[in-house]
PDB file of N, CA and C in Angstrom:
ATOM      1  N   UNK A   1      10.747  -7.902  15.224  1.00  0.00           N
ATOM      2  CA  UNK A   1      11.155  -7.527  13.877  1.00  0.00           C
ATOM      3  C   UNK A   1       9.909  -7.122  13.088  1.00  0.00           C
ATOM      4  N   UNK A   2       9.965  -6.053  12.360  1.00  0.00           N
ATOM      5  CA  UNK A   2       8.622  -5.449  11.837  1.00  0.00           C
ATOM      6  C   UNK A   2       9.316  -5.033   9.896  1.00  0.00           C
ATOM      7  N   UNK A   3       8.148  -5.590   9.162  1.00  0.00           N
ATOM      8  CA  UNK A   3       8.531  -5.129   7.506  1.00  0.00           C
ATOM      9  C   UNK A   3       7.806  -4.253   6.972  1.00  0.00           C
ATOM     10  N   UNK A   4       8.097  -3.678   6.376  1.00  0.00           N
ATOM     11  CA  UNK A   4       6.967  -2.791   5.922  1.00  0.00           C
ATOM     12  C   UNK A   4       7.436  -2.811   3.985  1.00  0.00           C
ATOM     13  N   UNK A   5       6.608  -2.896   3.244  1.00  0.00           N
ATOM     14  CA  UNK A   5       6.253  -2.675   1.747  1.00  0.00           C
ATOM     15  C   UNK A   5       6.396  -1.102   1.724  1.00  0.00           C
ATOM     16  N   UNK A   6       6.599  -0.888   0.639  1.00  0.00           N
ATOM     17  CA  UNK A   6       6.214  -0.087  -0.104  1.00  0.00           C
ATOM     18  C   UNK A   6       5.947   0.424  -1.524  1.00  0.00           C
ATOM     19  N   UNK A   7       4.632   0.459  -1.998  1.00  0.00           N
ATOM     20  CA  UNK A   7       4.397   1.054  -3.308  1.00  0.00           C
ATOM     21  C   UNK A   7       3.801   2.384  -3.897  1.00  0.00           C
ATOM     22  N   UNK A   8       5.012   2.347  -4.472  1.00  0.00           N
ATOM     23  CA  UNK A   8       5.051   3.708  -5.013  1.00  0.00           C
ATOM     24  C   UNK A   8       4.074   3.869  -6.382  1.00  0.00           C
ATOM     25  N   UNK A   9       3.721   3.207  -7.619  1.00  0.00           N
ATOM     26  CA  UNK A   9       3.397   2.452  -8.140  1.00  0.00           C
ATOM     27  C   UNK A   9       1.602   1.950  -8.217  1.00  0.00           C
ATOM     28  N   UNK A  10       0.982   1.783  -9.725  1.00  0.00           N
ATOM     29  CA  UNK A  10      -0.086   1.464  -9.146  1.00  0.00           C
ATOM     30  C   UNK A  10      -0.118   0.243 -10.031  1.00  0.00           C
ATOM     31  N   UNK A  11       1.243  -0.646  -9.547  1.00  0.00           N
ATOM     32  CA  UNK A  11       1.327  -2.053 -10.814  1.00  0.00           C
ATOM     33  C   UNK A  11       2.715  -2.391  -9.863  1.00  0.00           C
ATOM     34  N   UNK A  12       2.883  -3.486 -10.180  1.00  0.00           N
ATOM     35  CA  UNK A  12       4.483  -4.287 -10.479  1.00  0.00           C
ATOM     36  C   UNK A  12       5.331  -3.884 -11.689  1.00  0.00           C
ATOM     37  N   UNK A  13       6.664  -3.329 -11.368  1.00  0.00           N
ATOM     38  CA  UNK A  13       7.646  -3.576 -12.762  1.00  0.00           C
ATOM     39  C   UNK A  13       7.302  -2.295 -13.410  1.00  0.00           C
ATOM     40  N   UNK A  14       7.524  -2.439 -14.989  1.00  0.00           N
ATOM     41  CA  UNK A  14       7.393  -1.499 -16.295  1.00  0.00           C
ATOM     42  C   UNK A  14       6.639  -2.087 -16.941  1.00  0.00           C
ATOM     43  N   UNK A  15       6.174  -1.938 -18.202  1.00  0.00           N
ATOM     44  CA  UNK A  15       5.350  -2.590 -19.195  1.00  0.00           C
ATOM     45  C   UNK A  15       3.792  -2.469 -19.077  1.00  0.00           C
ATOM     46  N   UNK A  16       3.050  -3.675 -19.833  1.00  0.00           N
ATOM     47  CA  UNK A  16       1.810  -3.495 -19.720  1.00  0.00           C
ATOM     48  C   UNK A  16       0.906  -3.379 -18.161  1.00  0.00           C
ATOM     49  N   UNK A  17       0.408  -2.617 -18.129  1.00  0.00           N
ATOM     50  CA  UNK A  17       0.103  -1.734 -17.004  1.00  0.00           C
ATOM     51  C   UNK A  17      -0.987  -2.783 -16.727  1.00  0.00           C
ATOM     52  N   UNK A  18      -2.225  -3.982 -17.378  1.00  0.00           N
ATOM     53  CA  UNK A  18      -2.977  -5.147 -16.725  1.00  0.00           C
ATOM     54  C   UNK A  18      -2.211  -5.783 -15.888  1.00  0.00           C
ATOM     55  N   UNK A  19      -0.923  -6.357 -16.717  1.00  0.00           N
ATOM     56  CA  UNK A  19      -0.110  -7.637 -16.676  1.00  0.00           C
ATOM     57  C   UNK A  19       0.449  -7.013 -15.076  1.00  0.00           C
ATOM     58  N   UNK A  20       0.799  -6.186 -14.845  1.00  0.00           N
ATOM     59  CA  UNK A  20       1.796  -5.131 -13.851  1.00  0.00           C
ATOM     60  C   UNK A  20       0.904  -5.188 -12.882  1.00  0.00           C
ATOM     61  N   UNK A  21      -0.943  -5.300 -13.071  1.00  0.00           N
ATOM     62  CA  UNK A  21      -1.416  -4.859 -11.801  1.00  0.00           C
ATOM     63  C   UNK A  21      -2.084  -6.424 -11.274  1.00  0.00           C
ATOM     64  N   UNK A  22      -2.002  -7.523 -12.500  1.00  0.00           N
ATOM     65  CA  UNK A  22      -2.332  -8.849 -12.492  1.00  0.00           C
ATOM     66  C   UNK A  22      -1.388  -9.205 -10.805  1.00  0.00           C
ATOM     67  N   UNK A  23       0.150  -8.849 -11.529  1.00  0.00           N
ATOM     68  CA  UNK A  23       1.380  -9.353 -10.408  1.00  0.00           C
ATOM     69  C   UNK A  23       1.137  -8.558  -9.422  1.00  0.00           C
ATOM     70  N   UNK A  24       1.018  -7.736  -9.470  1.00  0.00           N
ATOM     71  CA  UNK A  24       0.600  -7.178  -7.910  1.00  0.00           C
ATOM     72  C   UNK A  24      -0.113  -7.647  -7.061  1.00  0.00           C
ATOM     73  N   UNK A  25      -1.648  -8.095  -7.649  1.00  0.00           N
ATOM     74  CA  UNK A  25      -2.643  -8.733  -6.738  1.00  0.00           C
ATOM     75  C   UNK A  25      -1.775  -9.959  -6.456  1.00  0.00           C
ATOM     76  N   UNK A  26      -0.912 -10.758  -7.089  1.00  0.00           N
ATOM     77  CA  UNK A  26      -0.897 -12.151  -6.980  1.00  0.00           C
ATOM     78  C   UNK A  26       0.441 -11.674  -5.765  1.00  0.00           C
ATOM     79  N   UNK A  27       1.058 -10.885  -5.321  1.00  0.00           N
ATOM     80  CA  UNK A  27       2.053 -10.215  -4.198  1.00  0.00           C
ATOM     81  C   UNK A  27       0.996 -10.035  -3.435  1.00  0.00           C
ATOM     82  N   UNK A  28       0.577  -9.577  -3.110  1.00  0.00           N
ATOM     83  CA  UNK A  28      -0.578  -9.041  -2.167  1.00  0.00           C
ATOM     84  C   UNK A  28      -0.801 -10.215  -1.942  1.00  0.00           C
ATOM     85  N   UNK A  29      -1.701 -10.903  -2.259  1.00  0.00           N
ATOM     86  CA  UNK A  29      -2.440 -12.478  -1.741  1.00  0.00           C
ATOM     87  C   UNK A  29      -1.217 -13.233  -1.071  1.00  0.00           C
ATOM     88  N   UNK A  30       0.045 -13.554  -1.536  1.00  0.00           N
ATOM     89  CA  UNK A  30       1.347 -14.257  -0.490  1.00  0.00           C
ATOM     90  C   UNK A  30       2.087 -13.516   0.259  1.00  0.00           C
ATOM     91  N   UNK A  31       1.566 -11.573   0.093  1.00  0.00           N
ATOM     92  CA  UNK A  31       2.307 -11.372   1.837  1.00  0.00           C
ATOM     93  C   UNK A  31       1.869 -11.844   3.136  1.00  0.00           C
ATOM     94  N   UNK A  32       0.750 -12.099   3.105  1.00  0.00           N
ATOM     95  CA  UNK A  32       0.652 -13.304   4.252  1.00  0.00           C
ATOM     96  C   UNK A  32       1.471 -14.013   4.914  1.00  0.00           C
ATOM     97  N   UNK A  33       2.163 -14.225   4.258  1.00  0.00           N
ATOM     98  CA  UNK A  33       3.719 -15.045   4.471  1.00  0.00           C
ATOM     99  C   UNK A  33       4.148 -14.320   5.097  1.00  0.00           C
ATOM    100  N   UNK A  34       4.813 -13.559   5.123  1.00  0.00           N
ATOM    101  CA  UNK A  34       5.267 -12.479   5.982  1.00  0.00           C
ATOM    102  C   UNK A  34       5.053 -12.259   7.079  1.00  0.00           C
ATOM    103  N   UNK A  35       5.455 -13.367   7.960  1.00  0.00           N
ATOM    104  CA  UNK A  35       4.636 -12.778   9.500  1.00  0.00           C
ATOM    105  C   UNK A  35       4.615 -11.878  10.433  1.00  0.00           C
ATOM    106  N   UNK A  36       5.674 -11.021   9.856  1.00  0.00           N
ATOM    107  CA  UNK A  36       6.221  -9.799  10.727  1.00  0.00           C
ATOM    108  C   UNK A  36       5.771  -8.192   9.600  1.00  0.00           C
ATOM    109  N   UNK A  37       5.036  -8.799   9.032  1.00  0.00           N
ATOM    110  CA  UNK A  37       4.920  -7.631   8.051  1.00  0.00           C
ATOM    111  C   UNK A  37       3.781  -6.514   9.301  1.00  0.00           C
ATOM    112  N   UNK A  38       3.892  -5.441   8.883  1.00  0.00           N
ATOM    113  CA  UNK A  38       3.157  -4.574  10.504  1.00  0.00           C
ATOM    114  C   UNK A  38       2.701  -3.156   9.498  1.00  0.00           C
ATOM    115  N   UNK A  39       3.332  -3.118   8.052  1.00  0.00           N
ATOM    116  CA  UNK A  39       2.720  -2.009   7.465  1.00  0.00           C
ATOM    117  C   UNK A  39       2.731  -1.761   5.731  1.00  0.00           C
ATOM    118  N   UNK A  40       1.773  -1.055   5.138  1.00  0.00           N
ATOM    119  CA  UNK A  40       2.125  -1.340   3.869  1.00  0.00           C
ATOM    120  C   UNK A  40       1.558   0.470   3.274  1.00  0.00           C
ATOM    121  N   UNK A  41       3.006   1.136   2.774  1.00  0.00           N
ATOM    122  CA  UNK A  41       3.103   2.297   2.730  1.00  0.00           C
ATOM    123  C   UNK A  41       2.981   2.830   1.382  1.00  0.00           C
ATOM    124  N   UNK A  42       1.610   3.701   0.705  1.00  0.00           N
ATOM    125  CA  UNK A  42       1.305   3.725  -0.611  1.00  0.00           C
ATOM    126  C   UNK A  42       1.367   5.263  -0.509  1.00  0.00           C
ATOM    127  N   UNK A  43       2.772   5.590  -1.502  1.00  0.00           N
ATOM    128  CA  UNK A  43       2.360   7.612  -1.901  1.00  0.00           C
ATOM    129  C   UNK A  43       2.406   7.220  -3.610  1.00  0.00           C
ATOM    130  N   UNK A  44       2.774   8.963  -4.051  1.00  0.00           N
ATOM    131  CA  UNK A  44       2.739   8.696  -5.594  1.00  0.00           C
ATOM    132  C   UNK A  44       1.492   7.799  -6.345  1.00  0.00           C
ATOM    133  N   UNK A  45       1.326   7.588  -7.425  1.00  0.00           N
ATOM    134  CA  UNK A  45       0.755   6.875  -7.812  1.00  0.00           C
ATOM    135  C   UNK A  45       0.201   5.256  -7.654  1.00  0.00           C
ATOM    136  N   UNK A  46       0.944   5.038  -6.221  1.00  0.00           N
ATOM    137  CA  UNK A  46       0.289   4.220  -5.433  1.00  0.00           C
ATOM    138  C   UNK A  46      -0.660   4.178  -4.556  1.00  0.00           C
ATOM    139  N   UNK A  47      -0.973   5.781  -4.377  1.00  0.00           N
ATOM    140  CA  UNK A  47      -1.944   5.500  -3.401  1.00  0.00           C
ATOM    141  C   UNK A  47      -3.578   5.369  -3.771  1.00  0.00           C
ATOM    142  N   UNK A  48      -3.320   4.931  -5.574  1.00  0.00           N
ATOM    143  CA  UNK A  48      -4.623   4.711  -6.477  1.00  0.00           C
ATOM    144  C   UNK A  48      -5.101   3.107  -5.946  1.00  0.00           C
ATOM    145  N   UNK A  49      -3.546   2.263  -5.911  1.00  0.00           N
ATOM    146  CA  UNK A  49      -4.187   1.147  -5.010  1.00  0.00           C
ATOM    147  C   UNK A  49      -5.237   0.798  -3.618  1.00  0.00           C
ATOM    148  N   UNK A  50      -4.679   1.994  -3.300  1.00  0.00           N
ATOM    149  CA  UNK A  50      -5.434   1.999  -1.320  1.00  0.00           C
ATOM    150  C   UNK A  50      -7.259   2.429  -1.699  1.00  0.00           C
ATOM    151  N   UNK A  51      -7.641   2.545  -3.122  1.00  0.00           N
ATOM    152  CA  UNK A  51      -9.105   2.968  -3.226  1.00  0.00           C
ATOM    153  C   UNK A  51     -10.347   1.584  -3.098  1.00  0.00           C
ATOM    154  N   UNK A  52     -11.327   2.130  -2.797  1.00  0.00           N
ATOM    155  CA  UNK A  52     -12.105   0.418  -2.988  1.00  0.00           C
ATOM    156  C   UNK A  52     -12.316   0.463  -4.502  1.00  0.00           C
ATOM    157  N   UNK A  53     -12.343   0.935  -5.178  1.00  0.00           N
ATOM    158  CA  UNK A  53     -13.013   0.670  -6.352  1.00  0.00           C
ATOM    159  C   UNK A  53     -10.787   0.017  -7.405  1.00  0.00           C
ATOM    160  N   UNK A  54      -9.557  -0.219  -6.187  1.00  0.00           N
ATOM    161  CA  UNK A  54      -8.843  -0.932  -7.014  1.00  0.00           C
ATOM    162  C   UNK A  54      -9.147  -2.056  -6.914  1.00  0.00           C
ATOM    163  N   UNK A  55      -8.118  -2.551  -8.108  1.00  0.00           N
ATOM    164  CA  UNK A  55      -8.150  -4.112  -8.614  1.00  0.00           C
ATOM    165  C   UNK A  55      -7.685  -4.591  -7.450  1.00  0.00           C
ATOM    166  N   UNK A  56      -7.159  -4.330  -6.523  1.00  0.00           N
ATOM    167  CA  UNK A  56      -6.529  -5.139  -5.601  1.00  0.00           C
ATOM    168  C   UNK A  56      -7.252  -4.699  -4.203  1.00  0.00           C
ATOM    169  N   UNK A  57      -8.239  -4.315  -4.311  1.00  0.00           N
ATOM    170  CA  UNK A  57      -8.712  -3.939  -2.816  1.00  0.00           C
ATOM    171  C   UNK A  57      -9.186  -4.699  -1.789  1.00  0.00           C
ATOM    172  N   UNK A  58      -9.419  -5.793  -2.304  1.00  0.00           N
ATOM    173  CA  UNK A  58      -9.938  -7.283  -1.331  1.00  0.00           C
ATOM    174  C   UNK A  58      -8.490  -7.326  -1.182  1.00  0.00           C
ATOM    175  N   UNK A  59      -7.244  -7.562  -1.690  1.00  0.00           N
ATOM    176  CA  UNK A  59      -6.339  -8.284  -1.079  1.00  0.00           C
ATOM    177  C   UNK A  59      -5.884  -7.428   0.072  1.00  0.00           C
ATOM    178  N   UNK A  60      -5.766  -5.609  -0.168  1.00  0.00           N
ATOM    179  CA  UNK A  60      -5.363  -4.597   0.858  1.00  0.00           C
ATOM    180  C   UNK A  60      -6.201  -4.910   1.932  1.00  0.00           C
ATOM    181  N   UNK A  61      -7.660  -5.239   1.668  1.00  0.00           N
ATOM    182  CA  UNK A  61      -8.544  -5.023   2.956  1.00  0.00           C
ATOM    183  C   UNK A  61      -8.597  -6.535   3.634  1.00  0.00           C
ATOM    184  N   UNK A  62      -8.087  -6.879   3.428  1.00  0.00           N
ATOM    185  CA  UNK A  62      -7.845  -8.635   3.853  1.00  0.00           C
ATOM    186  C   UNK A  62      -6.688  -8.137   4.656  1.00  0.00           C
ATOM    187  N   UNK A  63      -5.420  -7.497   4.286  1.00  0.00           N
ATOM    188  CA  UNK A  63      -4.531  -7.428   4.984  1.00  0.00           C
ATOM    189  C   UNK A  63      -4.614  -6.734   6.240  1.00  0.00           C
ATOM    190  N   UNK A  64      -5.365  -5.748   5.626  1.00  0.00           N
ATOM    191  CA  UNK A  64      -5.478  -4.377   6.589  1.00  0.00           C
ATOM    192  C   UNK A  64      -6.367  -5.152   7.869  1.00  0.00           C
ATOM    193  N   UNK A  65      -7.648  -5.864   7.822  1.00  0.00           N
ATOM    194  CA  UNK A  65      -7.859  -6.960   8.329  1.00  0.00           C
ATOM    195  C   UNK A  65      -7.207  -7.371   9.726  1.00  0.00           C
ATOM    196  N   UNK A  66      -6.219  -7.883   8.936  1.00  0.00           N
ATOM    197  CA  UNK A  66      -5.079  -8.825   9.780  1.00  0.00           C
ATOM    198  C   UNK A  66      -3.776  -8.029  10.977  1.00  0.00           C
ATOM    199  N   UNK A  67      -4.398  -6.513  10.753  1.00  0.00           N
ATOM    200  CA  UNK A  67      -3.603  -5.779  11.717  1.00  0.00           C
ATOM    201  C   UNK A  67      -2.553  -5.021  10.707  1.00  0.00           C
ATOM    202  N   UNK A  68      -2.273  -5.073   9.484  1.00  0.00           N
ATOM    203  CA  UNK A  68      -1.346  -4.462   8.787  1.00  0.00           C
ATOM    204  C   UNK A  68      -2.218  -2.769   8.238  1.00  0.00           C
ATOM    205  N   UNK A  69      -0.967  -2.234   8.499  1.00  0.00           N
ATOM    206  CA  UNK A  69      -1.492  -0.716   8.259  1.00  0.00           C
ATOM    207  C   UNK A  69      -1.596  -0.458   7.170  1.00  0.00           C
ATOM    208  N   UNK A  70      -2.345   0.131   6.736  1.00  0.00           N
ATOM    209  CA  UNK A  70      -2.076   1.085   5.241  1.00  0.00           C
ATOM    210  C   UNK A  70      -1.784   2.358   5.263  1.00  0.00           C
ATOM    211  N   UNK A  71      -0.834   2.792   5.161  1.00  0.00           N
ATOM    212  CA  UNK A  71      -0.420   4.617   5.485  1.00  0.00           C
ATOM    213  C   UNK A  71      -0.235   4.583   3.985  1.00  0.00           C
ATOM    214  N   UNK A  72      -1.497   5.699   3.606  1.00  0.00           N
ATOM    215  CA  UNK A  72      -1.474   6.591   2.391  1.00  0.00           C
ATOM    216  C   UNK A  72      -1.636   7.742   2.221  1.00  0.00           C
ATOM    217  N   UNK A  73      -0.315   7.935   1.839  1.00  0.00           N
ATOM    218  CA  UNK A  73      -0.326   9.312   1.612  1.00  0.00           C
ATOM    219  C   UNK A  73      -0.942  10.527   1.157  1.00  0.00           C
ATOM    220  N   UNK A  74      -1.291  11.296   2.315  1.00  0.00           N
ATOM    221  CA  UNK A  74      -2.568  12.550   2.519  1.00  0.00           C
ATOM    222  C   UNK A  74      -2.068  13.490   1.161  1.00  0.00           C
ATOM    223  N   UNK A  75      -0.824  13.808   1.078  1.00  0.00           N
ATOM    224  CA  UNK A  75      -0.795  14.610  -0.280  1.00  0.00           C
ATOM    225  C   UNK A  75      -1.070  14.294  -1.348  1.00  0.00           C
ATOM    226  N   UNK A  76      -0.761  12.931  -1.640  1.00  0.00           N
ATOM    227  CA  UNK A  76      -0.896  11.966  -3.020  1.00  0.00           C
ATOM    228  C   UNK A  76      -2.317  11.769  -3.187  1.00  0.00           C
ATOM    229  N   UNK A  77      -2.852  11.377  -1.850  1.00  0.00           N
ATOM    230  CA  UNK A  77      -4.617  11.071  -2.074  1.00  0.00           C
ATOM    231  C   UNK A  77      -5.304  12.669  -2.383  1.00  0.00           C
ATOM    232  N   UNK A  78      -5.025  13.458  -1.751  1.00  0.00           N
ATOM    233  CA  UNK A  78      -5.315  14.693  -2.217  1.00  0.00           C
ATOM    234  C   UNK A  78      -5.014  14.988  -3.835  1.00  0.00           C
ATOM    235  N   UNK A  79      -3.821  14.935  -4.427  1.00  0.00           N
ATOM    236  CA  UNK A  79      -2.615  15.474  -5.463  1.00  0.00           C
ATOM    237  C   UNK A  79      -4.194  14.689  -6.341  1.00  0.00           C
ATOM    238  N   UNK A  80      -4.420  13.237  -6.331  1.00  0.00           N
ATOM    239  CA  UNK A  80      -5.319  12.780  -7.060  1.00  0.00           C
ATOM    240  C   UNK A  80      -6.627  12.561  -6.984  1.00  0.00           C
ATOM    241  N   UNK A  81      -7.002  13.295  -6.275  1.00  0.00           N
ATOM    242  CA  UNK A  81      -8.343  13.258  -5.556  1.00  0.00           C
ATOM    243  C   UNK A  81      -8.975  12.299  -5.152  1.00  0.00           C
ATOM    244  N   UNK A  82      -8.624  11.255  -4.392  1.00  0.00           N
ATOM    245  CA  UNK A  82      -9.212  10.403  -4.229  1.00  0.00           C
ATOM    246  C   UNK A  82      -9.538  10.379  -2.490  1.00  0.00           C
ATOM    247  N   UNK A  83      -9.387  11.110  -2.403  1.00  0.00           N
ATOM    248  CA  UNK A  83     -10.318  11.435  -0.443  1.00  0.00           C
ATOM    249  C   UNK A  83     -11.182  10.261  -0.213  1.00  0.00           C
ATOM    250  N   UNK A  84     -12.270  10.539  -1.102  1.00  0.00           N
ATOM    251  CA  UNK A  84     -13.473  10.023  -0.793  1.00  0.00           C
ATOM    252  C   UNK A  84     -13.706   8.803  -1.197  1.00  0.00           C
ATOM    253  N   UNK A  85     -12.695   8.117  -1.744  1.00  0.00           N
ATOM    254  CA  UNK A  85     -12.795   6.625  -2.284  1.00  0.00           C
ATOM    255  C   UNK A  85     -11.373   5.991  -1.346  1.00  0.00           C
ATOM    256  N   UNK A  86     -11.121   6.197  -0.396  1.00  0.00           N
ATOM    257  CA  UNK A  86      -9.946   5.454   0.362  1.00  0.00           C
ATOM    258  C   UNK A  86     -10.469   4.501   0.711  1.00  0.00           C
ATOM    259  N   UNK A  87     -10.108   3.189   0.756  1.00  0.00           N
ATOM    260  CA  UNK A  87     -10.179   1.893   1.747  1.00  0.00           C
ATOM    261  C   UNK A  87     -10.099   2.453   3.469  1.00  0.00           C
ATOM    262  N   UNK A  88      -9.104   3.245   3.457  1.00  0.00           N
ATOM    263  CA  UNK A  88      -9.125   3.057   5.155  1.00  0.00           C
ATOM    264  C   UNK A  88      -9.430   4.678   5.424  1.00  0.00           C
ATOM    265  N   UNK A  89      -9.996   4.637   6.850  1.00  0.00           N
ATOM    266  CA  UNK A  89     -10.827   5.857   7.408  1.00  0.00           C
ATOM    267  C   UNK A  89     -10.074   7.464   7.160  1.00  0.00           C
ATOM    268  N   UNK A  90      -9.076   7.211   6.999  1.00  0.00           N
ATOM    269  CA  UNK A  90      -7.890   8.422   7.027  1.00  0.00           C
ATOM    270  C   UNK A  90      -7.113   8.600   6.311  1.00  0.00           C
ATOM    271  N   UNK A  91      -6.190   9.713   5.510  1.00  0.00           N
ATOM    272  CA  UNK A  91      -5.306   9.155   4.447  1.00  0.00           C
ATOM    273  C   UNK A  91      -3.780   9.099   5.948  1.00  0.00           C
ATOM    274  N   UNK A  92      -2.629   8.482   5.503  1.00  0.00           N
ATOM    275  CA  UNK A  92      -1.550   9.143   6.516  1.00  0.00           C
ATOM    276  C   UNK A  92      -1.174  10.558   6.070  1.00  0.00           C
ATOM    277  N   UNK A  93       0.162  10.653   6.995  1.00  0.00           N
ATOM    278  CA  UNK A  93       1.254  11.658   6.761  1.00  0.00           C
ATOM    279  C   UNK A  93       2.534  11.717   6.683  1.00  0.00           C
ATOM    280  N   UNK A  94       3.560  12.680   6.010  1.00  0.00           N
ATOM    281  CA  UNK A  94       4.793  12.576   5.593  1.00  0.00           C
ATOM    282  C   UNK A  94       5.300  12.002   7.743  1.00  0.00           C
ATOM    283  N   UNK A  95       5.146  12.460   8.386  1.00  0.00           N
ATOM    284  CA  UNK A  95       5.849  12.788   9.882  1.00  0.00           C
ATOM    285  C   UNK A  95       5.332  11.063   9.811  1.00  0.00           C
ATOM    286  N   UNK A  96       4.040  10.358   9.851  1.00  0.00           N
ATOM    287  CA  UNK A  96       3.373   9.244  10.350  1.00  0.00           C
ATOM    288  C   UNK A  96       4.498   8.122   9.316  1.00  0.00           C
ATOM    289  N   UNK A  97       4.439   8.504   7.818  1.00  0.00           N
ATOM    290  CA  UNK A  97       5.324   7.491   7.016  1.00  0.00           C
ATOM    291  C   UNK A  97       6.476   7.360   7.219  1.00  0.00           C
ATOM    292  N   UNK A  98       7.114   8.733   7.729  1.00  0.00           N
ATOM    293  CA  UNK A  98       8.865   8.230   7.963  1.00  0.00           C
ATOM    294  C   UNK A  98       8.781   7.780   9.113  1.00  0.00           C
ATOM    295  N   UNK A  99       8.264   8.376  10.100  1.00  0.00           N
ATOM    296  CA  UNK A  99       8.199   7.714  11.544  1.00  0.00           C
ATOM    297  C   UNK A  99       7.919   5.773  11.348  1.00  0.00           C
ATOM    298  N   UNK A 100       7.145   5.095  10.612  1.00  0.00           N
ATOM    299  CA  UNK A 100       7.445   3.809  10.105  1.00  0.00           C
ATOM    300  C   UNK A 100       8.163   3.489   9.585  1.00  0.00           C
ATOM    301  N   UNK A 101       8.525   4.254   9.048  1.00  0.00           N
ATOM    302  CA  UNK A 101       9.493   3.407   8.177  1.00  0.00           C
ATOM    303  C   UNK A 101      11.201   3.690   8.922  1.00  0.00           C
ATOM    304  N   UNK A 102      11.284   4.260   9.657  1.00  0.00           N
ATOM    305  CA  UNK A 102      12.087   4.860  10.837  1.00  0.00           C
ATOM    306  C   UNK A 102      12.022   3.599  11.996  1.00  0.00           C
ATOM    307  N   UNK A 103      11.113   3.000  12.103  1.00  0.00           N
ATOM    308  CA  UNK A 103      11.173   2.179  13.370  1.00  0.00           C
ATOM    309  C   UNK A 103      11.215   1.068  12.421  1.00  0.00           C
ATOM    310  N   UNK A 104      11.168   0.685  11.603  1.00  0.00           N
ATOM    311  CA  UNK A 104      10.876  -0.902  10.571  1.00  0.00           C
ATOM    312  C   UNK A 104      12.582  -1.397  10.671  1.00  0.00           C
ATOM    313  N   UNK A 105      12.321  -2.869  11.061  1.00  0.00           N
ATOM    314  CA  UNK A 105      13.492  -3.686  10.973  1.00  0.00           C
ATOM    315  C   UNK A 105      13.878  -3.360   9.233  1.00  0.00           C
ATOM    316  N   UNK A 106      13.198  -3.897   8.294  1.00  0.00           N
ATOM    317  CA  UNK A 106      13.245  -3.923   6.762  1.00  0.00           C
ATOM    318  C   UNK A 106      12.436  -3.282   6.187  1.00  0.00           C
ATOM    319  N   UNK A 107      12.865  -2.517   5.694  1.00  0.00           N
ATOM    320  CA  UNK A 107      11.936  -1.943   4.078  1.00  0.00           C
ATOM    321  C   UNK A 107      11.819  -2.102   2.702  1.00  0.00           C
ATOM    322  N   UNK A 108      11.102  -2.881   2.079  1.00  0.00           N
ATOM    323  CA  UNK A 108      10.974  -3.097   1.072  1.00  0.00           C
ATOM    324  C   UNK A 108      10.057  -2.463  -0.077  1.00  0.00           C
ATOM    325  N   UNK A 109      10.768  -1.924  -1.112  1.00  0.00           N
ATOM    326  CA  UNK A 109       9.992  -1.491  -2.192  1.00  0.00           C
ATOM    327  C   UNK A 109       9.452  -1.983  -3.612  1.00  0.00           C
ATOM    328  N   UNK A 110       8.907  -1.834  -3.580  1.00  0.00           N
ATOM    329  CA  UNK A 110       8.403  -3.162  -5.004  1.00  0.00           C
ATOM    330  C   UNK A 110       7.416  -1.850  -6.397  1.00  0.00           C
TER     331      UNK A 110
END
């Protein structure tokens, strides 16, 4: 059984956009829990999370770490230029993200 996340998003919820990215890190730090988690899929304005210089990049690179993927999206990292500040070596692709999320027992979006 395999889960995969997904954020679209560069926060939790609506509202104040600290408070939004506070809850996020504090999600990130207890997917751990998750023992079947196998991928964590950032387009749109999520894929500002997958940079080192986010608020949450120790918790992504802790995960990423642990065998969990980060597929971020090559258009979105492009769309916002962030190439050159990715956490992981490569951005993904539309064929690589559905193809996961295509084989994933559960998908979850947050």
């Amino acid at each position: 059984m395999s889960t995969v996340i997904i954020f679209n998003k560069d926060q939790m919820g609506h509202g104040d956009v600290k408070f939004g990215q506070k809850l996020l890190g504090t999600c990130l730090r207890k997917l751990v829990r998750i023992p079947d988690l196998s991928a964590i899929v950032l387009y749109n304005g999520g894929v500002h999370l997958a940079t080192k210089d986010s608020p949450v990049a120790v918790e992504l690179g802790q995960l990423h770490e642990r065998g969990v993927d980060l597929l971020a999206c090559g258009t979105c990292v492009e769309y916002y230029g962030l190439k050159d500040k990715l956490l992981v070596e490569h951005p993904s692709n539309m064929d690589e993200i559905l193809a996961c999320l295509a084989e994933a027992d559960k998908v979850i979006t947050l």
